[in-house]
Protein backbone atom coordinates (compact mmCIF):
# COMPACT_ATOMS: atom_id res chain seq x y z
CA UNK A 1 2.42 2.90 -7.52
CA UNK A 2 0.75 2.72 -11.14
CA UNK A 3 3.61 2.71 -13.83
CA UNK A 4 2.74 3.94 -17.30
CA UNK A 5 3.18 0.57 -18.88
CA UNK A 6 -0.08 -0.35 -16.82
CA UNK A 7 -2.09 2.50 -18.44
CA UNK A 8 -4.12 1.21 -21.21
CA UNK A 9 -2.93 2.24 -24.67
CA UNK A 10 -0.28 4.43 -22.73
CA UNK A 11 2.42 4.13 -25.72
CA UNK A 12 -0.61 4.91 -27.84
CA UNK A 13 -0.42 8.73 -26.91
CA UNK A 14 0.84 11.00 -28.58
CA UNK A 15 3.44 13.46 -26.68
CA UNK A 16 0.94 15.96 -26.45
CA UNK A 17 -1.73 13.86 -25.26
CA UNK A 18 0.52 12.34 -22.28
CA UNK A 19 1.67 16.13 -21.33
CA UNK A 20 -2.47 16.61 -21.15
CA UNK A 21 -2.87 13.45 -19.10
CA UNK A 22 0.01 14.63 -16.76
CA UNK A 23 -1.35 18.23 -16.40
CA UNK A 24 -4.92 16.37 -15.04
CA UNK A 25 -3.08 14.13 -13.20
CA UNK A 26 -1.01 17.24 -11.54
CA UNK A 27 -4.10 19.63 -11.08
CA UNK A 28 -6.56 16.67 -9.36
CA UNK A 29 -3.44 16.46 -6.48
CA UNK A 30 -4.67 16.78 -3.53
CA UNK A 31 -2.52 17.82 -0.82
CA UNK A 32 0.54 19.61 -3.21
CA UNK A 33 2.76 20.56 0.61
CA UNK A 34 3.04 16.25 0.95
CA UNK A 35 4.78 15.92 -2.68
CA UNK A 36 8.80 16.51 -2.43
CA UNK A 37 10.70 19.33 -4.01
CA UNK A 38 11.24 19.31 -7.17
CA UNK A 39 15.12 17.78 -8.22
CA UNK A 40 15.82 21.24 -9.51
CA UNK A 41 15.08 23.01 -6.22
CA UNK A 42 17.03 20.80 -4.07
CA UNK A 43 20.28 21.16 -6.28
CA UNK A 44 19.61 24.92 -5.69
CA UNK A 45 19.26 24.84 -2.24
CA UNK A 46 21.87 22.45 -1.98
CA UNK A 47 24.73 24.66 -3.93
CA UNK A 48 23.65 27.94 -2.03
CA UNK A 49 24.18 26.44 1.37
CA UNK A 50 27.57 25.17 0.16
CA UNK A 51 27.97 28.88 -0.92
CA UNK A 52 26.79 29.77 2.72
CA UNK A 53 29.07 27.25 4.58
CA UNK A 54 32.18 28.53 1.97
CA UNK A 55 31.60 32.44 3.14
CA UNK A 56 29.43 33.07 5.47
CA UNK A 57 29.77 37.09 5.58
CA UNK A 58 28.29 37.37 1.69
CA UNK A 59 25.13 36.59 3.56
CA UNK A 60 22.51 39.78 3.50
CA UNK A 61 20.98 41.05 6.54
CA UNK A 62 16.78 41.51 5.93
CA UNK A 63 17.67 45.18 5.63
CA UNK A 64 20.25 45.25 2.96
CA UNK A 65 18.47 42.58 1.01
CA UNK A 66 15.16 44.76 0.70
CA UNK A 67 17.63 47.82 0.27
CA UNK A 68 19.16 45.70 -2.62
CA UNK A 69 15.66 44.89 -4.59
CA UNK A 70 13.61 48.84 -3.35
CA UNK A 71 11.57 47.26 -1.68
């Protein structure tokens, strides 16, 4: 794993030069489905199945969730 203390004149960039390095970085990925969730998602998914597990009947059937949006 390269850290950013190894990249030459790293704590040279500005901020908006780093957010363009990490945008490159991002877009030259190469297989995005082997990278984890993102922290954010995983807290998500973590406090809606405690929801789930908590109630169990709030829980929408296919039909009344596409009733819900008009599908």
């Amino acid at each position: 794993m390269i850290h950013a203390a190894e990249i030459p004149n790293f704590d040279q960039l500005s901020d908006r030069d780093r957010v363009a390095l990490a945008e490159e970085i991002l877009t030259s990925v190469r297989d995005l489905d082997s990278l984890p969730a993102p922290l954010a998602h995983r807290i998500e998914l973590e406090r809606r199945w405690a929801a789930y597990q908590a109630d169990p009947s709030k829980v929408l059937t296919p039909e009344a969730f596409w009733a819900q949006v008009g599908s």
